[in-house]
C-alpha atoms as a PDB file:
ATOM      1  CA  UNK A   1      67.694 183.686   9.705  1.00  0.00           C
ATOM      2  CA  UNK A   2      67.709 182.184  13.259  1.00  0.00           C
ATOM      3  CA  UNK A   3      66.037 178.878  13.900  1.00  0.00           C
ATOM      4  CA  UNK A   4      64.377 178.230  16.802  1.00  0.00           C
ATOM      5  CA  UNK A   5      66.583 175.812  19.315  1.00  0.00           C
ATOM      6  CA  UNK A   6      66.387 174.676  23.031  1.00  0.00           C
ATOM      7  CA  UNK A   7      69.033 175.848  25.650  1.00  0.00           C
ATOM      8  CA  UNK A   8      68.974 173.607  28.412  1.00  0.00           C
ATOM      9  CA  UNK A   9      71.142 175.757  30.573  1.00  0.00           C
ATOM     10  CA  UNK A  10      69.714 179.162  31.684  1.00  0.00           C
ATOM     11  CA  UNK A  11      72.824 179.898  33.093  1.00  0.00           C
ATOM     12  CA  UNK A  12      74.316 180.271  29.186  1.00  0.00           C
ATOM     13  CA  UNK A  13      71.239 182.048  28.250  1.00  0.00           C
ATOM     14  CA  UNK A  14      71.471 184.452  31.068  1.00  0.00           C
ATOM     15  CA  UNK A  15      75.356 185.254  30.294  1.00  0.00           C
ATOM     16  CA  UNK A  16      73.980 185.922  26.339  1.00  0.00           C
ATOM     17  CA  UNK A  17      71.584 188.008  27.528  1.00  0.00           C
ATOM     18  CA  UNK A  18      73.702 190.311  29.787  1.00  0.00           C
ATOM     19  CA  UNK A  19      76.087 190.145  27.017  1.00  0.00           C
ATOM     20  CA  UNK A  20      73.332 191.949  24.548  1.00  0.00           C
ATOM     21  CA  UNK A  21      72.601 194.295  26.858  1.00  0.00           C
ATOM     22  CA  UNK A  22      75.491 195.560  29.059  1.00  0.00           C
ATOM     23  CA  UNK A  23      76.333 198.639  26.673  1.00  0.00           C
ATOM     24  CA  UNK A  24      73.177 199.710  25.453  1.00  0.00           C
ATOM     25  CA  UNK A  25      71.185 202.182  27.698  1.00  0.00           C
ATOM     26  CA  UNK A  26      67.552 202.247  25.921  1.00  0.00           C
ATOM     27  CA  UNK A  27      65.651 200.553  27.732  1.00  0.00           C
ATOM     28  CA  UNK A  28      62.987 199.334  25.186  1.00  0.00           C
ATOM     29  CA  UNK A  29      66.023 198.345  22.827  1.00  0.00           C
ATOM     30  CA  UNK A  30      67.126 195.885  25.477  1.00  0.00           C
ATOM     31  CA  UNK A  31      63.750 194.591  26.178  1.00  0.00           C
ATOM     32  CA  UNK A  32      63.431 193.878  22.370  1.00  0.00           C
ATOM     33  CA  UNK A  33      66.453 191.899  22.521  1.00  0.00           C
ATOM     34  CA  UNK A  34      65.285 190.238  25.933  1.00  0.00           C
ATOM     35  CA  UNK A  35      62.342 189.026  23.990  1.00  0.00           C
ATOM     36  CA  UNK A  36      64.050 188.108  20.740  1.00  0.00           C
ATOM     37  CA  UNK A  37      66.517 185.527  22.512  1.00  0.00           C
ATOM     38  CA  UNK A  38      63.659 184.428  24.648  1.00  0.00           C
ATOM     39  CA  UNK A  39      61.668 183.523  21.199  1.00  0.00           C
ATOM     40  CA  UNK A  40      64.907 182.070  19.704  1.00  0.00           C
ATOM     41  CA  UNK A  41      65.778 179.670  22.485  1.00  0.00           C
ATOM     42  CA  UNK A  42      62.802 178.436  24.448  1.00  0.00           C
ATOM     43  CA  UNK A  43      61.319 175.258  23.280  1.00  0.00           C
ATOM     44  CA  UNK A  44      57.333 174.944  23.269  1.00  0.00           C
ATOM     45  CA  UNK A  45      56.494 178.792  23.434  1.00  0.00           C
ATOM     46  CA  UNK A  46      54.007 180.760  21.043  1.00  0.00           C
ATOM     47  CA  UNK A  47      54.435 184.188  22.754  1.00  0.00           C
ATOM     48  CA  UNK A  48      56.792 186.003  24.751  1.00  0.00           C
ATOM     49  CA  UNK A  49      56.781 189.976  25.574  1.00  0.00           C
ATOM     50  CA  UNK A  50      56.867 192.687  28.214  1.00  0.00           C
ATOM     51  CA  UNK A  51      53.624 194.512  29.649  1.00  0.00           C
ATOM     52  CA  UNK A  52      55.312 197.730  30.828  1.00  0.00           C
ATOM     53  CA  UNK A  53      53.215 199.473  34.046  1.00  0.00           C
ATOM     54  CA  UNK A  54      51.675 202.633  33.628  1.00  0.00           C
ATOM     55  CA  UNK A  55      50.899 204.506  36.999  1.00  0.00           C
ATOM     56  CA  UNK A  56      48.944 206.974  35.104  1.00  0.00           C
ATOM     57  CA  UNK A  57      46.449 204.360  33.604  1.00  0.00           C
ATOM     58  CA  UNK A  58      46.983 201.270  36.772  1.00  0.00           C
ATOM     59  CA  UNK A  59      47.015 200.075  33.677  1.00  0.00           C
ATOM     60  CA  UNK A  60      50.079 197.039  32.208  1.00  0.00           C
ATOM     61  CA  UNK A  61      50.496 198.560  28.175  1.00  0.00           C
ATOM     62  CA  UNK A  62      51.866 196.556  25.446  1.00  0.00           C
ATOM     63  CA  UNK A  63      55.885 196.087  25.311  1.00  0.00           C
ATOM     64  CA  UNK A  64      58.638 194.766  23.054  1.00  0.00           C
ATOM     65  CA  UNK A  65      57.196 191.130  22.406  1.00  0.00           C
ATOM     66  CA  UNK A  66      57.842 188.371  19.620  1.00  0.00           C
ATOM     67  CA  UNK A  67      54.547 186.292  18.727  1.00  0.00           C
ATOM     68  CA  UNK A  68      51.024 187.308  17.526  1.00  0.00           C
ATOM     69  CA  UNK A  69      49.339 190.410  18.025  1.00  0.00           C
ATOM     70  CA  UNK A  70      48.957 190.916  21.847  1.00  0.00           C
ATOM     71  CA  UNK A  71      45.994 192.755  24.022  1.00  0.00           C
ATOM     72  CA  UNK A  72      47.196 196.270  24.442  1.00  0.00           C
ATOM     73  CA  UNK A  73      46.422 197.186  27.842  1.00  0.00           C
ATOM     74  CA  UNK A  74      45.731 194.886  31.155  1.00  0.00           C
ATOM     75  CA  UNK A  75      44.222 196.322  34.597  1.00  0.00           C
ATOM     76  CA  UNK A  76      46.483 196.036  37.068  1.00  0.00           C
ATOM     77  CA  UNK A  77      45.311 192.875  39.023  1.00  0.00           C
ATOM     78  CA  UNK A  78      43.123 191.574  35.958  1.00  0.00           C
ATOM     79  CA  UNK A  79      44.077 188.263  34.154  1.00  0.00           C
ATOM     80  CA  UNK A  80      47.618 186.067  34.887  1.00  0.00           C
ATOM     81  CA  UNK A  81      50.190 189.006  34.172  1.00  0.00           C
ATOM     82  CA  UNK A  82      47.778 191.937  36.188  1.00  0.00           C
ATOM     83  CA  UNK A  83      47.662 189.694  39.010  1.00  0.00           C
ATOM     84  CA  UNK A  84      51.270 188.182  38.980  1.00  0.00           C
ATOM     85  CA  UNK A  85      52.459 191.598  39.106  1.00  0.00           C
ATOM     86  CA  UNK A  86      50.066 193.234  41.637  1.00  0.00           C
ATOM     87  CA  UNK A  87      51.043 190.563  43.861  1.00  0.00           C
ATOM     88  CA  UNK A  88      54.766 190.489  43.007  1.00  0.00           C
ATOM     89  CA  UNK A  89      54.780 187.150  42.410  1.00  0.00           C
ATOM     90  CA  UNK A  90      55.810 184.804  39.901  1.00  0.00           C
ATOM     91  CA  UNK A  91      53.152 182.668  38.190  1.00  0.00           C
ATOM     92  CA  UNK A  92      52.972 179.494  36.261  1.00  0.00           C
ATOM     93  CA  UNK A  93      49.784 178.343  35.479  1.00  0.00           C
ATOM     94  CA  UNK A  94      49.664 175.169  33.371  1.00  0.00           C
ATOM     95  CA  UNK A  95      46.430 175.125  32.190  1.00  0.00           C
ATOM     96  CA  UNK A  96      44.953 179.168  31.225  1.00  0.00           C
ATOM     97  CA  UNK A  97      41.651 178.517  30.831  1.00  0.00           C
ATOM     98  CA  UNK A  98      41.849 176.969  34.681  1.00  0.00           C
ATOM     99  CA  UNK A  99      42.380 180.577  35.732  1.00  0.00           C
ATOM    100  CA  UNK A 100      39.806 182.853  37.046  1.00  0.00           C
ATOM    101  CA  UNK A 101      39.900 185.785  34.642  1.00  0.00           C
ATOM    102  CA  UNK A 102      42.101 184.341  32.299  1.00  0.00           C
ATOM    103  CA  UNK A 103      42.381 187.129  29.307  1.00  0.00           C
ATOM    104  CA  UNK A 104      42.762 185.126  26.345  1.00  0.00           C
ATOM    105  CA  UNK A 105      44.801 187.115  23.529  1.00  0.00           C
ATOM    106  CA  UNK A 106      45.587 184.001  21.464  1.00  0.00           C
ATOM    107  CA  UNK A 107      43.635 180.999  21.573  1.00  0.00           C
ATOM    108  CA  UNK A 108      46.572 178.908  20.952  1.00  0.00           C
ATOM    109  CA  UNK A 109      47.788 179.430  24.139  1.00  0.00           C
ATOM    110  CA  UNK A 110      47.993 176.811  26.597  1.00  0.00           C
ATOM    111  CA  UNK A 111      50.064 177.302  29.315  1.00  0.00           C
ATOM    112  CA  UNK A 112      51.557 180.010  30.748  1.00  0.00           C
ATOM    113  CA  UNK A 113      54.348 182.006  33.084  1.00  0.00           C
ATOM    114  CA  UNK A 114      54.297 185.542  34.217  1.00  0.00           C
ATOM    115  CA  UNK A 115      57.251 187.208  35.985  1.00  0.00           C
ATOM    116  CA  UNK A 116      57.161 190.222  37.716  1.00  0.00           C
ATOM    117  CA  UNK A 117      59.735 192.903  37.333  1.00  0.00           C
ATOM    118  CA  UNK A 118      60.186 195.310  39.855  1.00  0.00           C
ATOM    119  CA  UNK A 119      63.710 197.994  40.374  1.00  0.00           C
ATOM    120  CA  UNK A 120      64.142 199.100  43.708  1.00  0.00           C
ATOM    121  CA  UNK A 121      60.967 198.588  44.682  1.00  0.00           C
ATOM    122  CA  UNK A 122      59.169 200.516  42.172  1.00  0.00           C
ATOM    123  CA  UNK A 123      56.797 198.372  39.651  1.00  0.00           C
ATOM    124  CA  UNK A 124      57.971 197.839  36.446  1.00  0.00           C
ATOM    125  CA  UNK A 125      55.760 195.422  34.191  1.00  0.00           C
ATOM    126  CA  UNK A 126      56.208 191.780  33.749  1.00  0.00           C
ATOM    127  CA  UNK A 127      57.941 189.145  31.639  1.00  0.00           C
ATOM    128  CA  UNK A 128      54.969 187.285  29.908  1.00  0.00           C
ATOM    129  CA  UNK A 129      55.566 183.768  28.361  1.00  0.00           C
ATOM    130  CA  UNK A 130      52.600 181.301  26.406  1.00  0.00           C
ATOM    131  CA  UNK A 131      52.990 178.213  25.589  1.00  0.00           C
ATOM    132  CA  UNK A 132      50.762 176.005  23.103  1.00  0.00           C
ATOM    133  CA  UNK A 133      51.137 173.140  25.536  1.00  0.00           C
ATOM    134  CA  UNK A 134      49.444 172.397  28.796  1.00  0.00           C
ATOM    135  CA  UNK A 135      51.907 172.457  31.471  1.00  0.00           C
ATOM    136  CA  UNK A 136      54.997 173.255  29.368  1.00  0.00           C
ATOM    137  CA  UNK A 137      56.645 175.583  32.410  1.00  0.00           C
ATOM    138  CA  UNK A 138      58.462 174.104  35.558  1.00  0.00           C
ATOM    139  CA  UNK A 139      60.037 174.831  38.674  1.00  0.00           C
ATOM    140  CA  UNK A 140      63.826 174.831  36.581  1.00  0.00           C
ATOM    141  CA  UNK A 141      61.697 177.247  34.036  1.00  0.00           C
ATOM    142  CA  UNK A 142      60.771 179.599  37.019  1.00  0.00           C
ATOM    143  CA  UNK A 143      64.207 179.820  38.417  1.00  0.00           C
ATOM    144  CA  UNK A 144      65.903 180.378  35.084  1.00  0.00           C
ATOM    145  CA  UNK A 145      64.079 182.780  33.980  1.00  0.00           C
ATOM    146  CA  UNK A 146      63.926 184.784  37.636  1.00  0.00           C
ATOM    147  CA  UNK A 147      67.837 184.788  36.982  1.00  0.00           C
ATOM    148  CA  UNK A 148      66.693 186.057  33.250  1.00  0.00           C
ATOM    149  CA  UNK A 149      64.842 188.975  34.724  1.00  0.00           C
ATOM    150  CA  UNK A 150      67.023 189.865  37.386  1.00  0.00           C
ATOM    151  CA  UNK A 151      70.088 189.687  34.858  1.00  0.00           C
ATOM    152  CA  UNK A 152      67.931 192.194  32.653  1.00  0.00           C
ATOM    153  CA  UNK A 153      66.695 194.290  35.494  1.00  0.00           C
ATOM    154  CA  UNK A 154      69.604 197.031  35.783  1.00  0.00           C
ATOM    155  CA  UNK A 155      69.425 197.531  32.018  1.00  0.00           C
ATOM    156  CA  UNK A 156      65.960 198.417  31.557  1.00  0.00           C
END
């Protein structure tokens, strides 16, 4: 069983993750495994998943995650991860319950960061990360894991 460990260098995690999943072609397999060595090598997190957009619904839906049960659906432009990805935008907000409209799935949850992932142009859900501490993410955090998504982006 893996252990929980930091990796200081997102550059390293970035190379393991294009490394997991250069050969595989399902997309939700490779988000599984996005979120899996998210869980296994950020410090300080209680949650970390996809919210996959559905046109159909304007609706964010439940992806592959690793944590406690999640809210299933979230309104495009509701909440941290509607609005992060409406605006296309990357958000850290270091204190939830400081945000207007905050949807609180687990009260544990401090802090948070919300990526946006979009392939040419077209909307494709966000990167979703909790933390039980206030202010756990920062500006290295946001980079890193802008080079996570992009790394992940032509797989998914």
């Amino acid at each position: 069983m893996f252990t929980q460990v930091e990796i200081k260098d997102y550059e390293t995690l970035n190379k393991m993750l294009k490394s997991l999943v250069e050969d595989e072609t399902d997309r939700i397999a490779n988000l599984a495994n996005a979120s899996s060595l998210l869980n296994m090598f950020l410090k300080d997190i209680n949650w970390v998943g996809f919210y996959l957009y559905q046109e159909e619904t304007n609706e964010l839906v439940l992806g592959p995650f690793q944590g406690l049960p999640a809210c299933v659906t979230i309104e495009n432009g509701k909440g941290v991860c509607g609005t992060a990805f409406r605006g296309n935008d990357i958000f850290i907000v270091d204190d939830v319950n400081e945000f207007p409209g905050h949807i609180a799935c687990d009260a544990n949850s401090k802090s948070e960061i919300v990526l946006p992932i979009y392939k040419d142009g077209v909307g494709i859900g966000v990167l979703d990360i909790d933390a039980p501490i206030y202010s756990r993410f920062t500006e290295e955090d946001r980079l890193g894991l802008k080079a996570f998504v992009e790394t992940l982006i032509p797989y998914i």
